[in-house]
N, C-alpha and C. Protein backbone atom coordinates (compact mmCIF):
# COMPACT_ATOMS: atom_id res chain seq x y z
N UNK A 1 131.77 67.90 53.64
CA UNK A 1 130.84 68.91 53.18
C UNK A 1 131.38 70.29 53.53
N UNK A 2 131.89 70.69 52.44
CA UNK A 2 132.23 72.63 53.30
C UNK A 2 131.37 73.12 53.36
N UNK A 3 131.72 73.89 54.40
CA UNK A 3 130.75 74.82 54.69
C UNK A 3 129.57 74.59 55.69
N UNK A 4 129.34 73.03 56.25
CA UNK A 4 129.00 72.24 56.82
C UNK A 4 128.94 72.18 57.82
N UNK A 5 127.96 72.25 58.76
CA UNK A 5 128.19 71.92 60.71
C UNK A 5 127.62 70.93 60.79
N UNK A 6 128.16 69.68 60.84
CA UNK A 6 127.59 68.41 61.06
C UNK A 6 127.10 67.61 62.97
N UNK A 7 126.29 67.23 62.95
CA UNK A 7 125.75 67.04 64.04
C UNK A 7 125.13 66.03 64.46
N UNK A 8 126.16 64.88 65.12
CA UNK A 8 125.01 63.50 65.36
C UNK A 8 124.72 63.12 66.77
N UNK A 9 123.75 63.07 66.97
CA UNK A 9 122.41 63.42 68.30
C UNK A 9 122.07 62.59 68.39
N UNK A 10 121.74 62.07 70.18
CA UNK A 10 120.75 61.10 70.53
C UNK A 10 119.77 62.07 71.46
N UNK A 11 118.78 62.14 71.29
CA UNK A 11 117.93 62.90 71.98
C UNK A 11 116.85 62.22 72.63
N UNK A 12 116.21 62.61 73.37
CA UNK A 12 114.84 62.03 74.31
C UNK A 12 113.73 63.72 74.23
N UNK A 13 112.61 63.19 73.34
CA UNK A 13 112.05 64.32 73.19
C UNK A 13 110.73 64.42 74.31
N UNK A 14 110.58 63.27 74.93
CA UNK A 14 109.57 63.49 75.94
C UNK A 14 110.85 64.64 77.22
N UNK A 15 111.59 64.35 77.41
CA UNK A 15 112.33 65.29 78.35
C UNK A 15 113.38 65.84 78.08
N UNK A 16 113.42 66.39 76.78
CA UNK A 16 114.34 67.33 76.12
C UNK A 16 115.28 67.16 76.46
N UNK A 17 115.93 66.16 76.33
CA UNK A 17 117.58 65.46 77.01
C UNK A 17 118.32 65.21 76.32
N UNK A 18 119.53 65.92 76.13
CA UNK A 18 119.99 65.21 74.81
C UNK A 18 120.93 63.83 75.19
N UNK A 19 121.35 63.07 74.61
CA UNK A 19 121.48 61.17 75.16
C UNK A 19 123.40 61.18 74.60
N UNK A 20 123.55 62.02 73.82
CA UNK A 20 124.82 62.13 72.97
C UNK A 20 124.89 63.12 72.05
N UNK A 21 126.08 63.90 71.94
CA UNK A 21 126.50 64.25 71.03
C UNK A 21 127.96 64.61 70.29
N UNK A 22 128.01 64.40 69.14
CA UNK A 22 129.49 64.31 68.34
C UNK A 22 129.22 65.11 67.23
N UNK A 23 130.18 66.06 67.08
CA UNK A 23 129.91 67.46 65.97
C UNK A 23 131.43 67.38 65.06
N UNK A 24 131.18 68.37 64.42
CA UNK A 24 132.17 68.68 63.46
C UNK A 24 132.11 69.77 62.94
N UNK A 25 133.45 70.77 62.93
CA UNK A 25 133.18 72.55 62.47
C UNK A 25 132.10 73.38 63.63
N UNK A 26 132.17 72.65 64.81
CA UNK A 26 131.17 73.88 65.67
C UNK A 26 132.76 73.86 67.02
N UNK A 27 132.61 75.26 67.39
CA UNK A 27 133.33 75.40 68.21
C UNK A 27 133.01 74.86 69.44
N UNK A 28 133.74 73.88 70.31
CA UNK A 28 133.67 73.17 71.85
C UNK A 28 132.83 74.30 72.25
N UNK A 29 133.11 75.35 72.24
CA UNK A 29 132.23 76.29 73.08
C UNK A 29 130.63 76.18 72.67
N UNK A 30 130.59 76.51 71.36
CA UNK A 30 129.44 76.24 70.17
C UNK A 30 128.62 74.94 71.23
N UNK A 31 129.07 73.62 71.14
CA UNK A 31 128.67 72.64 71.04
C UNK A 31 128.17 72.76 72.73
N UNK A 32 129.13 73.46 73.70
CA UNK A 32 128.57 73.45 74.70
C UNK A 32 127.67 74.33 75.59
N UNK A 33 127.21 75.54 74.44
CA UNK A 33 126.35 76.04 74.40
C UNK A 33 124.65 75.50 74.07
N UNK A 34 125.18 74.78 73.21
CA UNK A 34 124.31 73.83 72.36
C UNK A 34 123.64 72.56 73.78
N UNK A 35 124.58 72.01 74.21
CA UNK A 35 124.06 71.13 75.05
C UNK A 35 123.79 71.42 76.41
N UNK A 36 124.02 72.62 77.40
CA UNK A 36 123.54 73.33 78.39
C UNK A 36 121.99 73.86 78.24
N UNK A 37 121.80 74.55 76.91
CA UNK A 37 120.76 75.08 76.81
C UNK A 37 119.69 74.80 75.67
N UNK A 38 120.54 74.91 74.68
CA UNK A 38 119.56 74.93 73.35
C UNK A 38 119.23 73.70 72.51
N UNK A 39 119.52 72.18 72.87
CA UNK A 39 119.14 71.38 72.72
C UNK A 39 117.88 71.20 73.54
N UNK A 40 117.37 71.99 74.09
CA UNK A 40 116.57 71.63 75.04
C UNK A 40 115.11 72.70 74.15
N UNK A 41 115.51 73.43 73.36
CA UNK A 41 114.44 74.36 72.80
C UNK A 41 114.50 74.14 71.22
N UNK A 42 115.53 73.11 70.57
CA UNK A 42 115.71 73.11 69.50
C UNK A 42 114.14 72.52 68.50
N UNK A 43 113.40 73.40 67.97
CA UNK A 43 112.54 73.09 67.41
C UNK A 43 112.30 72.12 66.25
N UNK A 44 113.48 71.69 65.97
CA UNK A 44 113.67 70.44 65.14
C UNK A 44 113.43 69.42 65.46
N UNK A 45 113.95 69.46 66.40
CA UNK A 45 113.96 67.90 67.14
C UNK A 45 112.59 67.24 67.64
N UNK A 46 111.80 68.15 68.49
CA UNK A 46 110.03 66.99 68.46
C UNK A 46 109.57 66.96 66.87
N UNK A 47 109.88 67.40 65.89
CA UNK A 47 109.53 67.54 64.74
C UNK A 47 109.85 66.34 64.08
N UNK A 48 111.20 66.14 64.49
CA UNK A 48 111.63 65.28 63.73
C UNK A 48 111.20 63.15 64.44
N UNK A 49 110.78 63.35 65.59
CA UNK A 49 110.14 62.23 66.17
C UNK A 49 109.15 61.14 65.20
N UNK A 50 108.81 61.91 64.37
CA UNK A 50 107.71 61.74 62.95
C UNK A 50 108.18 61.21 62.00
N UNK A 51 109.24 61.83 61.24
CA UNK A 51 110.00 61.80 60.41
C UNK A 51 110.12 60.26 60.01
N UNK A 52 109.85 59.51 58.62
CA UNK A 52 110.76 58.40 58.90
C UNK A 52 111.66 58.27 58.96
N UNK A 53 112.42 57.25 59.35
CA UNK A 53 113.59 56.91 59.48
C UNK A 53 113.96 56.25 58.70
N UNK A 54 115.26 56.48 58.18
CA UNK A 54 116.47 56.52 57.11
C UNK A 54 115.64 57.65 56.07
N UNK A 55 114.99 58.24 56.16
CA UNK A 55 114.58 59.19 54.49
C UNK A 55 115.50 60.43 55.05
N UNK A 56 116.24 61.03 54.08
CA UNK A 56 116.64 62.11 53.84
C UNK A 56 115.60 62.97 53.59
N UNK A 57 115.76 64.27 54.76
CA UNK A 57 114.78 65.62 54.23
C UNK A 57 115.85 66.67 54.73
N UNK A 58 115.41 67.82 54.13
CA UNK A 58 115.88 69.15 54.37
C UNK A 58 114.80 70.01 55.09
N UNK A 59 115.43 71.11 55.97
CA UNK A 59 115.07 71.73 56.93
C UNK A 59 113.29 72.12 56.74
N UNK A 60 113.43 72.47 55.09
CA UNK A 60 112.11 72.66 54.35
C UNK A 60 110.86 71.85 54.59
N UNK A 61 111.43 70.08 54.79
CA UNK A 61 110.69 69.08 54.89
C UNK A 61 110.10 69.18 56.59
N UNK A 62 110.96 69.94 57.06
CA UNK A 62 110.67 69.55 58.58
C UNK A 62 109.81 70.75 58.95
N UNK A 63 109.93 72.03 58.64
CA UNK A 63 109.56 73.57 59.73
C UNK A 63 109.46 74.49 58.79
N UNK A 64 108.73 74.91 58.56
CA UNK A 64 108.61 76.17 57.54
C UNK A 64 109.71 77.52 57.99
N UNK A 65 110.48 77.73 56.95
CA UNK A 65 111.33 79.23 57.52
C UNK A 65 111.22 80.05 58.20
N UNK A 66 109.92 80.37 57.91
CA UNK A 66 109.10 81.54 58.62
C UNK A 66 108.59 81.58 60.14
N UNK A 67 108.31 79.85 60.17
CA UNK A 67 107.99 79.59 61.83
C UNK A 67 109.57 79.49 62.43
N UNK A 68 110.39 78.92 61.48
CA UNK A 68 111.58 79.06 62.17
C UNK A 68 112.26 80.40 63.03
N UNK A 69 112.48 81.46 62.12
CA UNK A 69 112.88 82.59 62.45
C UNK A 69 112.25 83.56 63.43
N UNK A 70 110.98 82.71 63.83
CA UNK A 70 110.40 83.52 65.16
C UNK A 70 110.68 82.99 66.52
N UNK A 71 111.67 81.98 66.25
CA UNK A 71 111.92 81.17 67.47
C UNK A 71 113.09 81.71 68.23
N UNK A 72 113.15 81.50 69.37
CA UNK A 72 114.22 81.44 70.57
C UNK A 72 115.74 81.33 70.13
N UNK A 73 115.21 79.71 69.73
CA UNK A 73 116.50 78.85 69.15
C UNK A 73 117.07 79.39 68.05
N UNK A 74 116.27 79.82 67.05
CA UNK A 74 117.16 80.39 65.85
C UNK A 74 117.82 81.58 65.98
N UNK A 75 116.94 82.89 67.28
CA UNK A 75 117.65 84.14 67.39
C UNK A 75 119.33 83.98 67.82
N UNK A 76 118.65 83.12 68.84
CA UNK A 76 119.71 83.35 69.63
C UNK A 76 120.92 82.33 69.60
N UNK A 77 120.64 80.76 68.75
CA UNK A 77 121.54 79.91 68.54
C UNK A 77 121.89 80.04 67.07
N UNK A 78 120.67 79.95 66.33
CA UNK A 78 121.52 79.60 64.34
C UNK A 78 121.84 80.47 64.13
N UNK A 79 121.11 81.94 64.46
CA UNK A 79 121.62 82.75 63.60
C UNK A 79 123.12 83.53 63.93
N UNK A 80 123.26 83.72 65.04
CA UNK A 80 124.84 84.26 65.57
C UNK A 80 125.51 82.99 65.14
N UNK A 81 125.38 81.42 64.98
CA UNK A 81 126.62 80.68 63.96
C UNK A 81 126.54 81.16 62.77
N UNK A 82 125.37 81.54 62.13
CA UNK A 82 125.93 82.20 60.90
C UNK A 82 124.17 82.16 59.89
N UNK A 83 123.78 82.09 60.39
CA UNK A 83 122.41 81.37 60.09
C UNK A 83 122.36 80.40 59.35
N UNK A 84 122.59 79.36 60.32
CA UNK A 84 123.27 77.58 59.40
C UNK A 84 121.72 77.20 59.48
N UNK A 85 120.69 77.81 58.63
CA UNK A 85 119.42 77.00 58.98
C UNK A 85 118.89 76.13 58.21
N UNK A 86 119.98 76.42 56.97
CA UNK A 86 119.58 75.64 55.59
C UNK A 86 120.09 74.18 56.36
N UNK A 87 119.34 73.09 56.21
CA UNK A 87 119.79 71.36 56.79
C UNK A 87 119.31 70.82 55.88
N UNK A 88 120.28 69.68 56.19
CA UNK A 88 119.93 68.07 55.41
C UNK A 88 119.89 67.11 56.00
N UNK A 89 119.23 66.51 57.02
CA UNK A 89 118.92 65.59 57.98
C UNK A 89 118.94 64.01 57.80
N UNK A 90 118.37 63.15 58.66
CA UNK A 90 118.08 61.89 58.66
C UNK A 90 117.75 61.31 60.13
N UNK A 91 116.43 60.94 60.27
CA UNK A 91 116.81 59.93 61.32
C UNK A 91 117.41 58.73 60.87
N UNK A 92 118.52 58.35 62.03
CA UNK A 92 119.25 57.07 62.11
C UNK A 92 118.38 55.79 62.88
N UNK A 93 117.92 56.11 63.53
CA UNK A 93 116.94 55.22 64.93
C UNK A 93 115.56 56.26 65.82
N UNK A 94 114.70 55.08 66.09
CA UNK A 94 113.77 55.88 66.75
C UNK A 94 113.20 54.64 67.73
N UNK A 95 113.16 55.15 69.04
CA UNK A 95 112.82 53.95 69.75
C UNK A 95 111.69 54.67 70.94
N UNK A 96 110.55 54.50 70.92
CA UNK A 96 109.47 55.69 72.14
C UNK A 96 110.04 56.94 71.39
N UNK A 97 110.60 57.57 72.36
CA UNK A 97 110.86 59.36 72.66
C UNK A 97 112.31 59.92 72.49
N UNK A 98 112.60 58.54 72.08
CA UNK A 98 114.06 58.30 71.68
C UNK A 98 114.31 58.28 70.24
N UNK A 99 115.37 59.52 69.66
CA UNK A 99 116.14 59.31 68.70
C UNK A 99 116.80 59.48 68.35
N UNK A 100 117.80 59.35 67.18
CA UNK A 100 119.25 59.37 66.54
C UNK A 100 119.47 60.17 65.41
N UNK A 101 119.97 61.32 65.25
CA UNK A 101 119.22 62.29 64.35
C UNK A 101 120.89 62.83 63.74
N UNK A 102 121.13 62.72 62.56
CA UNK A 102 122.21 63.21 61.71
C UNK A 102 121.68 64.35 60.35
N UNK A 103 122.66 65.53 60.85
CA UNK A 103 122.47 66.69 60.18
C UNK A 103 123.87 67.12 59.51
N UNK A 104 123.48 67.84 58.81
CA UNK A 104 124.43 69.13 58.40
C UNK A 104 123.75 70.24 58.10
N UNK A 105 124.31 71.43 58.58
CA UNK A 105 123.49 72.40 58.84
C UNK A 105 124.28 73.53 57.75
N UNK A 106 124.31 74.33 57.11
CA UNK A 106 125.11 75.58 56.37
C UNK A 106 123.97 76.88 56.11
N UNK A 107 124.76 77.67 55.96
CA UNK A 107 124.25 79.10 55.87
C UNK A 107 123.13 79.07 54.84
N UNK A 108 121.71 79.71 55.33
CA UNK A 108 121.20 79.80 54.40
C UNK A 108 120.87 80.37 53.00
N UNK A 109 122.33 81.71 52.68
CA UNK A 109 121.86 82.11 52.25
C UNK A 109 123.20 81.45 51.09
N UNK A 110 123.84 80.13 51.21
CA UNK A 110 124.68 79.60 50.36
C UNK A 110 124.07 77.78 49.98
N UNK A 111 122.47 78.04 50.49
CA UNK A 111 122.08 76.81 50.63
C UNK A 111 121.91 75.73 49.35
N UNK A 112 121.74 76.99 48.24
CA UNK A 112 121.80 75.98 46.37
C UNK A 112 123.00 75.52 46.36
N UNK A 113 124.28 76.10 47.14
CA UNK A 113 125.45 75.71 46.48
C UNK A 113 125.75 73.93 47.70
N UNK A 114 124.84 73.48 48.63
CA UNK A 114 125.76 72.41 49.60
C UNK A 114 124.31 71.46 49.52
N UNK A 115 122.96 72.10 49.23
CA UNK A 115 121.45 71.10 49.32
C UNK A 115 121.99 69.52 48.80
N UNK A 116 121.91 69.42 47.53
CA UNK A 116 122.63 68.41 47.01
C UNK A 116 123.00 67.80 47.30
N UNK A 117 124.15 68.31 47.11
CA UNK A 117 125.41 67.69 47.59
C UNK A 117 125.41 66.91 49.00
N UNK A 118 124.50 67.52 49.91
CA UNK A 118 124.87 66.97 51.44
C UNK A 118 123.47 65.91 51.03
N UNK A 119 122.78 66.21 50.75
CA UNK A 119 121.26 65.32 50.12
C UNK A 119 121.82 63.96 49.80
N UNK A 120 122.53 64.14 48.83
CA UNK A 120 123.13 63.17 48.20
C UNK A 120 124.11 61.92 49.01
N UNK A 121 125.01 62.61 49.32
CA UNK A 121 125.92 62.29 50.60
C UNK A 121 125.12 61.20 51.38
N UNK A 122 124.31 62.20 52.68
CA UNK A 122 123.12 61.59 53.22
C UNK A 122 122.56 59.96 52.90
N UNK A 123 122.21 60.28 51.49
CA UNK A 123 121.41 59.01 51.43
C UNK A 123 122.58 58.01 50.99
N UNK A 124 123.66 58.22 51.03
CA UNK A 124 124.55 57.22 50.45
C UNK A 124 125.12 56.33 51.78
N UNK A 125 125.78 57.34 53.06
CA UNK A 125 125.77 57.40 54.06
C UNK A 125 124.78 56.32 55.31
N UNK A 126 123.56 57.07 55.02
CA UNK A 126 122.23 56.65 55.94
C UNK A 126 122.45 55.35 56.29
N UNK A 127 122.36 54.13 55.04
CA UNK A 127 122.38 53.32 55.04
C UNK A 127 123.41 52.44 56.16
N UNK A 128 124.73 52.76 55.97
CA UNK A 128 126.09 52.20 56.49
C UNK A 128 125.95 52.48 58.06
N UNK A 129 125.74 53.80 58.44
CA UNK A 129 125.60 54.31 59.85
C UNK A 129 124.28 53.78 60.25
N UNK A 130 123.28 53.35 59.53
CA UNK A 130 122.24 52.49 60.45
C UNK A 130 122.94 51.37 61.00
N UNK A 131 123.34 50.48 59.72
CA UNK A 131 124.06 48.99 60.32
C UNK A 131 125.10 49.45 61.11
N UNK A 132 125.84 50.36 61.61
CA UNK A 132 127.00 50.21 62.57
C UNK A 132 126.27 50.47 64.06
N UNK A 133 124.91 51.38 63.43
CA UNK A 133 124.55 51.31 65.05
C UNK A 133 123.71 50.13 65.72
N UNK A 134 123.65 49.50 64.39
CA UNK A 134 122.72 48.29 65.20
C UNK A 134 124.11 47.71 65.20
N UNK A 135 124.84 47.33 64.83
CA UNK A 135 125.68 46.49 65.35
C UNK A 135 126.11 46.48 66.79
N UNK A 136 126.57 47.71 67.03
CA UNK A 136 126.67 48.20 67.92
C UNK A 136 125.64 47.84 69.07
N UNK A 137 124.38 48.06 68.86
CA UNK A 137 123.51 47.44 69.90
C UNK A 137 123.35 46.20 70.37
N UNK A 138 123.73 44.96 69.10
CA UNK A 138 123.98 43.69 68.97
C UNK A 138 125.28 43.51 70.52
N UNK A 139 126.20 44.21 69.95
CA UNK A 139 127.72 43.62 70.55
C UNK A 139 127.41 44.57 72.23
N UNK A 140 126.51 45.16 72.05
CA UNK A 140 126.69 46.01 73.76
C UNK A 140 126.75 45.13 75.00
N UNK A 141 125.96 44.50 74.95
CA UNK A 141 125.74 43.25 75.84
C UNK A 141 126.58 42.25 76.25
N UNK A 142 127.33 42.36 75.42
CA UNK A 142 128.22 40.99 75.35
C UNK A 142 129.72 41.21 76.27
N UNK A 143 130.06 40.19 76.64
CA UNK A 143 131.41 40.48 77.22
C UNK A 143 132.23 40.93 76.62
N UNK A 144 133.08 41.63 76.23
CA UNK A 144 134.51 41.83 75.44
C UNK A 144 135.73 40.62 75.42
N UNK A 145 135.11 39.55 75.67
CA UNK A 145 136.07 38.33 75.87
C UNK A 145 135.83 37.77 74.95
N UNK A 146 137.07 37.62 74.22
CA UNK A 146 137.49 37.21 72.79
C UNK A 146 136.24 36.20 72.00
N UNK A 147 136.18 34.88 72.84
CA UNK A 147 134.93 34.31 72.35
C UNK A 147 133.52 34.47 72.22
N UNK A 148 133.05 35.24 73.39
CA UNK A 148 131.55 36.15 73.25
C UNK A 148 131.87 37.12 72.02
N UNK A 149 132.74 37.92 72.26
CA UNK A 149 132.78 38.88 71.20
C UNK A 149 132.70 38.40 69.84
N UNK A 150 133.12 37.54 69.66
CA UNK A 150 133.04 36.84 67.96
C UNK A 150 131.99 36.28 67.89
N UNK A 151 131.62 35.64 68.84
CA UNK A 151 130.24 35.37 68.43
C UNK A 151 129.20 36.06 68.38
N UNK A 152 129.19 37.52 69.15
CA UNK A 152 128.35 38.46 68.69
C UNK A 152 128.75 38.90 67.61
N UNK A 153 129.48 39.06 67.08
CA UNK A 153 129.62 39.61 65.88
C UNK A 153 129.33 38.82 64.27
N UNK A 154 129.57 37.82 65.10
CA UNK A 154 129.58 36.57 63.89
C UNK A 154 127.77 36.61 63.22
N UNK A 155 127.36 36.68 64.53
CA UNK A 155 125.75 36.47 64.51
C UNK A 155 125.00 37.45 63.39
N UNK A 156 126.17 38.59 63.12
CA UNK A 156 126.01 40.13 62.58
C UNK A 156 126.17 39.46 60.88
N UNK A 157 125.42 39.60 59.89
CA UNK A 157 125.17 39.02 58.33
C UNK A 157 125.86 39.93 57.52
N UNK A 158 126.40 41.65 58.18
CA UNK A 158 126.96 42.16 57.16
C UNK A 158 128.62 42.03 57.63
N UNK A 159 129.33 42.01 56.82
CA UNK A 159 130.52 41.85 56.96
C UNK A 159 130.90 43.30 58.49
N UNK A 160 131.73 42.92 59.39
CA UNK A 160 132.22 43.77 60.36
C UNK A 160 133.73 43.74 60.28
N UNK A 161 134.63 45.25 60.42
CA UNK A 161 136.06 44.92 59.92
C UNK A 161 135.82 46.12 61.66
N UNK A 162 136.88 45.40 63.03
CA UNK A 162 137.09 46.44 63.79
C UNK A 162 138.40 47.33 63.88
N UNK A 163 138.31 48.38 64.21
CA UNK A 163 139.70 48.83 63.68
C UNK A 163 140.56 49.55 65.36
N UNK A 164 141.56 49.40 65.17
CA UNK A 164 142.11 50.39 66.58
C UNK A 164 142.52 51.43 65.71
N UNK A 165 142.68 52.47 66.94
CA UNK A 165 142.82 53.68 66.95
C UNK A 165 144.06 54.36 65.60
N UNK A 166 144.70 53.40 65.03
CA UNK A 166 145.39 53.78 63.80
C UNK A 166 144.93 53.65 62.79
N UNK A 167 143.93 53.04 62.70
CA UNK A 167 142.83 52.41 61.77
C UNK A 167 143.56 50.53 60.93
N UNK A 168 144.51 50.01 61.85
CA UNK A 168 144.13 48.49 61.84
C UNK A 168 143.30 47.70 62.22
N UNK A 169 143.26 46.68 61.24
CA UNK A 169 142.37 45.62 61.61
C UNK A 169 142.39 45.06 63.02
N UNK A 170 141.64 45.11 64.09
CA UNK A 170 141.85 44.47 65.17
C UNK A 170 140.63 42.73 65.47
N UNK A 171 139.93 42.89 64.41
CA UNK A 171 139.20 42.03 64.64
C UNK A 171 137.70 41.83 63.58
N UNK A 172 137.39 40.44 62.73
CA UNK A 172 136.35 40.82 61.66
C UNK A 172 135.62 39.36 62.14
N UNK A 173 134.68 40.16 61.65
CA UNK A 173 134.12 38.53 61.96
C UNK A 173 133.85 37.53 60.69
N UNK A 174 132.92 36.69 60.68
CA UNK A 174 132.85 36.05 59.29
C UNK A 174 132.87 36.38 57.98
N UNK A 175 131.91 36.76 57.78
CA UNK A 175 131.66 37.69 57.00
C UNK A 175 132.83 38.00 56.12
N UNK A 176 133.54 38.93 57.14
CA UNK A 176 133.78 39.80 56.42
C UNK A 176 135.48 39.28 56.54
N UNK A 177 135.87 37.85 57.04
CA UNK A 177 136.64 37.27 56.52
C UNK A 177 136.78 36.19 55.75
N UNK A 178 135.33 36.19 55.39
CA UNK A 178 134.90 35.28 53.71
C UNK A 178 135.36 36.23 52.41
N UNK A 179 134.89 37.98 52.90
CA UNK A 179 135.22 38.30 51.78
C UNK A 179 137.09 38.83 51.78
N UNK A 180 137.82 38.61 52.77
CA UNK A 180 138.98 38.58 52.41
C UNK A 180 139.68 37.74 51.78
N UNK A 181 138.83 36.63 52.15
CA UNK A 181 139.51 35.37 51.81
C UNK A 181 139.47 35.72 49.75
N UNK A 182 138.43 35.58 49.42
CA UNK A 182 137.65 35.76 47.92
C UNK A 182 138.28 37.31 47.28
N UNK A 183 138.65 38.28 48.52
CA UNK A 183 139.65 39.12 47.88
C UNK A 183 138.57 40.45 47.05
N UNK A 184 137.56 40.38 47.73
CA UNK A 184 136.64 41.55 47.78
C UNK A 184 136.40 42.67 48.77
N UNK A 185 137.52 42.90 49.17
CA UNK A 185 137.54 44.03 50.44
C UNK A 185 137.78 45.21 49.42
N UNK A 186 137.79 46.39 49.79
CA UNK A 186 138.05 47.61 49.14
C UNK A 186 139.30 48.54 49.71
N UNK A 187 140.22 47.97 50.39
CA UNK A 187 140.94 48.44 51.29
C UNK A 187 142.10 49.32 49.96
């Protein structure tokens, strides 16, 4: 997405904590500005506790502009990035006070030219990054020893392809070596 500050968050909104975060296009400094202080006032975020999960909304869906721009967070965090207030969101997971929240954020005043487009994206997206994080929750537990591990994974109905750090195959489970076998991978 150009033009794009992408942002995926685990947050705890009963104690304004943020649980994780992994960005893209915000400066280390940016991001650690972001998590010292202003994740902690970001007015999106108890907002978004509501929200369902997997629907795509934009910033519009969440906070009216107007309440936005009287805030803390926007003086002093969105608007010196550039006023990235125009968003296209999603919750990923919501568990209590706990959630998993994927954005892209761009300037608002270039927001007709990326809404769409990141809208679009989003809901194509949503889907795939739910199942990796439940997978993920599936396999946490488990030993990393070759036979637990396959069998957690095996247990998993959508095809799983794991990859090392070059992006080879290091390990698939059924699935998703039924569909190699049949020669339906997309590689």
């Amino acid at each position: 997405l150009p033009g794009a500050r992408i942002m995926l968050q685990g947050h705890d909104i009963r104690s304004r904590t943020n649980l994780g975060l992994l960005t893209s296009n915000y400066d280390p400094r940016e991001a650690a500005e972001y998590l010292q202080y202003y994740q902690g006032i970001n007015v999106w975020l108890p907002l978004m506790k509501t929200a369902p999960v997997a629907r795509v909304l934009t910033d519009a869906d969440v906070l009216d502009r107007q309440d936005l721009v009287r805030t803390e967070f926007w003086a002093d965090y969105v608007r010196p990035l550039g006023d990235i207030s125009a968003a296209v969101g999603t919750v990923l997971f919501r568990e209590a006070d706990r959630i998993l929240v994927l954005t892209a954020n761009y300037n608002w005043a270039r927001q007709d030219r990326y809404r769409d487009k990141s809208r679009f994206l989003w809901a194509l997206l949503t889907p795939h990054a739910r199942r990796a994080f439940e997978i993920q929750r599936t396999i946490r537990g488990q030993k990393l020893v070759d036979r637990s591990y396959r069998q957690a994974l095996d247990k998993v109905r959508n095809a799983v392809f794991l990859l090392d750090s070059r992006g080879r195959v290091s390990h698939l489970n059924a699935a998703a070596g039924a569909l190699l076998r049949v020669g339906e991978v997309f590689f």
